[in-house]
Protein backbone atom coordinates (compact mmCIF):
# COMPACT_ATOMS: atom_id res chain seq x y z
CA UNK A 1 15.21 -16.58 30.27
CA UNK A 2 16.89 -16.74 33.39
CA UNK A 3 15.25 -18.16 35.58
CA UNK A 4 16.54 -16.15 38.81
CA UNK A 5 16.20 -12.92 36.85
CA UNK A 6 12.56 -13.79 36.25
CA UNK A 7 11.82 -14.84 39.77
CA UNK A 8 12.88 -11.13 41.01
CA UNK A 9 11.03 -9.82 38.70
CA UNK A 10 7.89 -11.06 39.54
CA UNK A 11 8.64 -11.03 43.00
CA UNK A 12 9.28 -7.21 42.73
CA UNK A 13 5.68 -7.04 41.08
CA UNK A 14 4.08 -9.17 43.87
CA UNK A 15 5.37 -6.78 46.65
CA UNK A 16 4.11 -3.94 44.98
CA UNK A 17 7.65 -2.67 44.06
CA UNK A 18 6.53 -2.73 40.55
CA UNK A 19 3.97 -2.07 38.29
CA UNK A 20 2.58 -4.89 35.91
CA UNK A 21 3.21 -2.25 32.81
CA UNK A 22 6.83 -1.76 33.94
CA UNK A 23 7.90 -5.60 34.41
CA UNK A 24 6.31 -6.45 30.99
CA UNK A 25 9.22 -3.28 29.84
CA UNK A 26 11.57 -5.18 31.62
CA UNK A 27 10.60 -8.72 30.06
CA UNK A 28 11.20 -7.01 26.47
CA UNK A 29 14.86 -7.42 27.00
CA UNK A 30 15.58 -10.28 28.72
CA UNK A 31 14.51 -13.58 27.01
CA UNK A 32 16.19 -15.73 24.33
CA UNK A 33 16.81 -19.73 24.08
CA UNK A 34 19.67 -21.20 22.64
CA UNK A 35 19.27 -24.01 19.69
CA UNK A 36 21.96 -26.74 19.53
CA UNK A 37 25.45 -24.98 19.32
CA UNK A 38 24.58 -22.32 16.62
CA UNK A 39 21.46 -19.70 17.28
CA UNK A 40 20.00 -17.73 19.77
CA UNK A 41 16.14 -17.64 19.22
CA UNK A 42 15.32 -13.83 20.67
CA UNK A 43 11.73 -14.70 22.70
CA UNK A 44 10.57 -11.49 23.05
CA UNK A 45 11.60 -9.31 19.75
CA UNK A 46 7.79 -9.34 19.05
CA UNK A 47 7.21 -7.96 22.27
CA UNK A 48 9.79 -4.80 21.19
CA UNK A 49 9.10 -4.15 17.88
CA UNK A 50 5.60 -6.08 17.21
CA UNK A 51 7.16 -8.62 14.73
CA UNK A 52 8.84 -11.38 15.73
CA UNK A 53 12.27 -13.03 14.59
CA UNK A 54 12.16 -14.24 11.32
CA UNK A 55 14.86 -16.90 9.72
CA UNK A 56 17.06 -16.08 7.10
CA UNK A 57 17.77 -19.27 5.05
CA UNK A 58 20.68 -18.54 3.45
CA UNK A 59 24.17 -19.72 4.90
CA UNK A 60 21.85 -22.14 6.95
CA UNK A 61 21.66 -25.95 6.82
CA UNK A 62 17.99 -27.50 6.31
CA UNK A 63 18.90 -29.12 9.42
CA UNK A 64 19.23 -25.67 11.46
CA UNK A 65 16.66 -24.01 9.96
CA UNK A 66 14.18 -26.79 10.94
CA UNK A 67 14.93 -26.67 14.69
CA UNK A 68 15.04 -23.11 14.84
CA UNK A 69 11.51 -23.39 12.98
CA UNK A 70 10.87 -26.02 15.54
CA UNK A 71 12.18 -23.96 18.78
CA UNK A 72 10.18 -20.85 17.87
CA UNK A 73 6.98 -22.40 16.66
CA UNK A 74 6.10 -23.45 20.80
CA UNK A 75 5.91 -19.68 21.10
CA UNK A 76 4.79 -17.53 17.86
CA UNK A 77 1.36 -18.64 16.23
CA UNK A 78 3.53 -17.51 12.51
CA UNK A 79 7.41 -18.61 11.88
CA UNK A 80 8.19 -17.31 8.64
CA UNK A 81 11.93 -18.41 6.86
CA UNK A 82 13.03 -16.42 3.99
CA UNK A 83 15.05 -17.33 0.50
CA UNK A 84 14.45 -20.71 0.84
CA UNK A 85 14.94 -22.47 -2.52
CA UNK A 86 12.26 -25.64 -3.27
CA UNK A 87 15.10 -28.89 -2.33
CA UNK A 88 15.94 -27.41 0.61
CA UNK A 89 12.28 -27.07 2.00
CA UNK A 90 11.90 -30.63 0.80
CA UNK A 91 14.82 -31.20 3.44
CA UNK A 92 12.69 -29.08 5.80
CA UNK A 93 9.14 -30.68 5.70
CA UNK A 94 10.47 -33.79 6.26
CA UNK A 95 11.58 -32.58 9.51
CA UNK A 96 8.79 -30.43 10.35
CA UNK A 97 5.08 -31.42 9.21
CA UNK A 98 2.78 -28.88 8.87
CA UNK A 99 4.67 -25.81 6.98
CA UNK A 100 3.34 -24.36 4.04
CA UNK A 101 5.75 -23.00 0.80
CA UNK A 102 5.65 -20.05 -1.71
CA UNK A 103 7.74 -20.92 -4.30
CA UNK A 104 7.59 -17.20 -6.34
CA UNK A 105 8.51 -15.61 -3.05
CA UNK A 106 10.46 -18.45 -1.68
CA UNK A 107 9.13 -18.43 1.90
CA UNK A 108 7.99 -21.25 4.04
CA UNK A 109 5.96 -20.56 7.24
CA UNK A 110 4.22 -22.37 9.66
CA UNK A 111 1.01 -20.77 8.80
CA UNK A 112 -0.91 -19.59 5.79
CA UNK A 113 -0.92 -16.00 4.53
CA UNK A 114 -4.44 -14.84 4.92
CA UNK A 115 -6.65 -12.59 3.09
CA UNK A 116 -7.95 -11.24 6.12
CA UNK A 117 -6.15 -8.52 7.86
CA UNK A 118 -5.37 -8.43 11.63
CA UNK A 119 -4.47 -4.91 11.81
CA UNK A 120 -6.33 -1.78 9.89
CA UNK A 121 -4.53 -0.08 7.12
CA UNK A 122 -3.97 -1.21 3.22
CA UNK A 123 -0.59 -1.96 1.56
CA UNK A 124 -0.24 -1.94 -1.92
CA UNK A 125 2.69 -3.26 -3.49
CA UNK A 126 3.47 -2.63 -7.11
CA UNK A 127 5.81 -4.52 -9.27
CA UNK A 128 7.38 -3.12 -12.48
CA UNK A 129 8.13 -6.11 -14.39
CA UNK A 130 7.32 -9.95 -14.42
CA UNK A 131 11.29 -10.45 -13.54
CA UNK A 132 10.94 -8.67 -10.30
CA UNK A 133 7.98 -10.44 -8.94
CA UNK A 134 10.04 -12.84 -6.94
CA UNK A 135 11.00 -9.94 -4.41
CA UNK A 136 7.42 -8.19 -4.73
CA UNK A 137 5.85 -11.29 -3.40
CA UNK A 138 8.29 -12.16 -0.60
CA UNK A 139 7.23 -8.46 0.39
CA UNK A 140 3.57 -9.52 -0.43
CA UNK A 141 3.52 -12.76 1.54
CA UNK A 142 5.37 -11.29 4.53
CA UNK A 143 3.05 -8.22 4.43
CA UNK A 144 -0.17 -10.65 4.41
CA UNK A 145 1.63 -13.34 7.24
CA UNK A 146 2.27 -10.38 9.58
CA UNK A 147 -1.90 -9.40 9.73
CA UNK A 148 -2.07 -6.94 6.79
CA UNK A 149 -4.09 -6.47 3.91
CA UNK A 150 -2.27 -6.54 0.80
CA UNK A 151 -3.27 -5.50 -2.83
CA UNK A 152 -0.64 -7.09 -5.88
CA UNK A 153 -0.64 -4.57 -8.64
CA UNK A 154 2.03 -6.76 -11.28
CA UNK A 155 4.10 -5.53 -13.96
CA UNK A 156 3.15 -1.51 -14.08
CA UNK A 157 6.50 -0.52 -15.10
CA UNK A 158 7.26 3.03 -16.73
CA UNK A 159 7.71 1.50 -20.13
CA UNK A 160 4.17 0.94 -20.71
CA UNK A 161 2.91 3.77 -18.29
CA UNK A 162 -0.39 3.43 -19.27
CA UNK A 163 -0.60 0.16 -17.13
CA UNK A 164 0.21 1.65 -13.86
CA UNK A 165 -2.32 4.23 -14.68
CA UNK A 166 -5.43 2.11 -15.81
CA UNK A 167 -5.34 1.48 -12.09
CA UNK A 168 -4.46 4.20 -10.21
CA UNK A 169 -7.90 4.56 -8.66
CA UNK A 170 -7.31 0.97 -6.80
CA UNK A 171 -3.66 2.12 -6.31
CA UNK A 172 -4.52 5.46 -4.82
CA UNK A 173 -6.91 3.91 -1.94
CA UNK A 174 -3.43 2.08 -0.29
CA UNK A 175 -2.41 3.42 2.91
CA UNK A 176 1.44 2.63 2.29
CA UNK A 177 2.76 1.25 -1.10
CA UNK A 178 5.82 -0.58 -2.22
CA UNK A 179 7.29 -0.24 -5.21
CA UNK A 180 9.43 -2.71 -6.74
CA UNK A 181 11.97 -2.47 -9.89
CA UNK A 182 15.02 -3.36 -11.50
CA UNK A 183 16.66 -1.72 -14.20
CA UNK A 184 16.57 2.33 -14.26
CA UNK A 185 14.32 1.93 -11.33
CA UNK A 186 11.78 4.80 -11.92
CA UNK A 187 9.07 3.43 -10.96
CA UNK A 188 8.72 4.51 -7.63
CA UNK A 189 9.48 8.41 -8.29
CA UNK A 190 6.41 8.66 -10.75
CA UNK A 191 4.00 6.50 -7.99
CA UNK A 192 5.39 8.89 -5.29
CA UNK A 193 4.64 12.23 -7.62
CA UNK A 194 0.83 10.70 -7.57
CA UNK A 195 -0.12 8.99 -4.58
CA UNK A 196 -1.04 10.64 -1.46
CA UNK A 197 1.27 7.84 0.56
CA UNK A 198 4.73 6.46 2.35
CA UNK A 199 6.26 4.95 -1.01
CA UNK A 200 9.06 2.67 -0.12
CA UNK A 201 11.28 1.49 -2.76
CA UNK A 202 12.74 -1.49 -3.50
CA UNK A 203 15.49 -1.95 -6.59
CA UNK A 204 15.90 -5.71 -7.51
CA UNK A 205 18.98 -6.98 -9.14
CA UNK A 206 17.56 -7.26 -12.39
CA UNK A 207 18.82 -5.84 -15.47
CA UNK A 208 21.13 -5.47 -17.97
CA UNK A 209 25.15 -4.81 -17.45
CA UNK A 210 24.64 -0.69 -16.48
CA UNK A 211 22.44 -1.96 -14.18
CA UNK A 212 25.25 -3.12 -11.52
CA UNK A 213 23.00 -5.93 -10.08
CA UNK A 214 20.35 -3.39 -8.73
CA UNK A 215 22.80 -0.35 -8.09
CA UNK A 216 21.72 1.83 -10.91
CA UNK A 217 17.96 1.40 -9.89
CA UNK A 218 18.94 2.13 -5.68
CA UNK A 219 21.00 5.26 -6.85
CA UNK A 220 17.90 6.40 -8.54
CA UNK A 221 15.53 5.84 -5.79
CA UNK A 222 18.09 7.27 -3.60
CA UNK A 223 18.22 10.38 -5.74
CA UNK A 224 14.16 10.53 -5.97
CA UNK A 225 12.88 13.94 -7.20
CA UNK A 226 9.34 12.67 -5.90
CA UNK A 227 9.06 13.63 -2.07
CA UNK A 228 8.17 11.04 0.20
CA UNK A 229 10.33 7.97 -0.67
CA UNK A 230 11.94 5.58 1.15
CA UNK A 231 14.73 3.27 0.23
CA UNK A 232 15.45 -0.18 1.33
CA UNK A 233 18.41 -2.19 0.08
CA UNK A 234 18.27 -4.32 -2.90
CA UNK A 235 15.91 -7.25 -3.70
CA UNK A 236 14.74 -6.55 0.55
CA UNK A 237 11.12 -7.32 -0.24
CA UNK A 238 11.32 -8.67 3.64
CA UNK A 239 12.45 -5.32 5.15
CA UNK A 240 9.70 -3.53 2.90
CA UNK A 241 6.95 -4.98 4.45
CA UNK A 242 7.90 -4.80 7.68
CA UNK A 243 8.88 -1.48 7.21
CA UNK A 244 5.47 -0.85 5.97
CA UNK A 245 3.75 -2.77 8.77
CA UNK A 246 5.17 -0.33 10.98
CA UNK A 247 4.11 2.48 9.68
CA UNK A 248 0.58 1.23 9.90
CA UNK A 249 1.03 0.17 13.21
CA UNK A 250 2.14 3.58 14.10
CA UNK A 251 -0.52 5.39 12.68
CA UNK A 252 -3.28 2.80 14.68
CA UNK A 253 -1.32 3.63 18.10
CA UNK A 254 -1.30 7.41 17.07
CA UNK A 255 -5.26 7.77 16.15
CA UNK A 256 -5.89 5.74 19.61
CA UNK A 257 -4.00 8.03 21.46
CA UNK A 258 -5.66 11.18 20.10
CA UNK A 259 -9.04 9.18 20.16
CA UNK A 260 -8.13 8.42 24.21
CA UNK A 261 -7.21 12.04 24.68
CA UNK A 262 -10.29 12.96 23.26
């Protein structure tokens, strides 16, 4: 942050010329840090949207993403890198002690994904087929990193229907769900045309030719006869659970407000 900017700031708060509420507004759009010559860690993203940066490993040297891991660990108790393959977070922990690694969802973070939630509300995330389960649990361990409770409900898929519904009683007590396939993708249309919650869809990449890498399953989510659905891009477990989280996190704000007004 700049260090004049922040000076004004809190001088303008000091005189009385502004209210503590209104300078931490102002502070949600001010900070970020360089690292070497090629990122800019954004400080205060958690402080705008509730969730803070999170790495993308691909295109990235181990070398970057371990400083940028290293930067943004001073400030955020949970630094989470995504689509990190097994050699290069062996390039990683031996620059930075103290990570921890899910291989199936190929995420390393500096802390562990907990079973106990930080925030109220239940995701569960359901995964048609074994092959998909790579992009169900990056949406599983980001879910459970960023404070939520998560439920895994594995290979459901429509082909065997009577899987998904052996446990739709467990299914139906989620408060959002994600939905992950490949192939045809209709998974998430016959979850949405039963549960009594956000569905947001995910299409992976898997499948046969027709399947166009996960096109043919995101036109089909797309053109969901099930109301209710959402649709994020293919193999995005990431930008499921977030997604998810802040829908929860919306709904928490919402019943405090009305609880407030009461």
């Amino acid at each position: 942050m700049n260090p004049e900017t922040l000076q004004s700031l809190l001088e303008a708060v000091a005189a009385g010329k502004m209210s503590p509420s209104t300078a931490v507004e102002e502070l949600k759009y001010l900070g970020f840090e360089p690292v070497g010559d090629f990122a800019r860690i954004d400080r205060h993203r958690a402080l705008r949207t509730g969730f803070p940066e999170t790495i993308w490993g691909p295109g990235k040297t181990p070398e970057q993403i371990a400083d940028i891991i290293l930067s943004m660990r001073e400030h955020h108790p949970v630094v989470m890198a995504t689509r990190i393959t097994p050699e290069v977070f062996a390039e990683i922990e031996e620059r930075v002690h103290g990570l921890y690694y899910y291989p199936t969802a190929r995420i390393c973070s500096t802390a562990i994904a907990s079973a106990t939630a930080k925030y109220p509300g239940k995701i569960g995330i359901l995964c048609a087929g074994t092959a998909d389960l790579p992009v169900a649990e990056e949406a599983a361990i980001v879910a459970e990193l960023s404070g939520f409770e998560v439920k895994r409900y594995w290979d459901v898929g429509v082909a065997g229907i009577h899987r998904l519904l052996a446990s739709w009683r467990a299914i139906a007590e989620a408060d959002v769900l994600i939905v992950v396939a490949g192939m045809e993708g209709a998974l998430p249309s016959v979850v949405a045309g039963l549960a009594n919650a956000p569905t947001i869809a995910v299409p992976t990449s898997i499948g046969y030719g027709a399947s166009f890498n996960g096109l043919a399953p995101l036109l089909t989510m797309l053109n969901s006869c099930a109301a209710g659905v959402g649709v994020v891009n293919i193999d995005n477990g990431y930008g499921a659970a977030i997604l998810a989280g802040q829908i929860l996190r919306t709904a928490q704000r919402v019943t405090e407000k009305t609880s407030t007004s009461d």
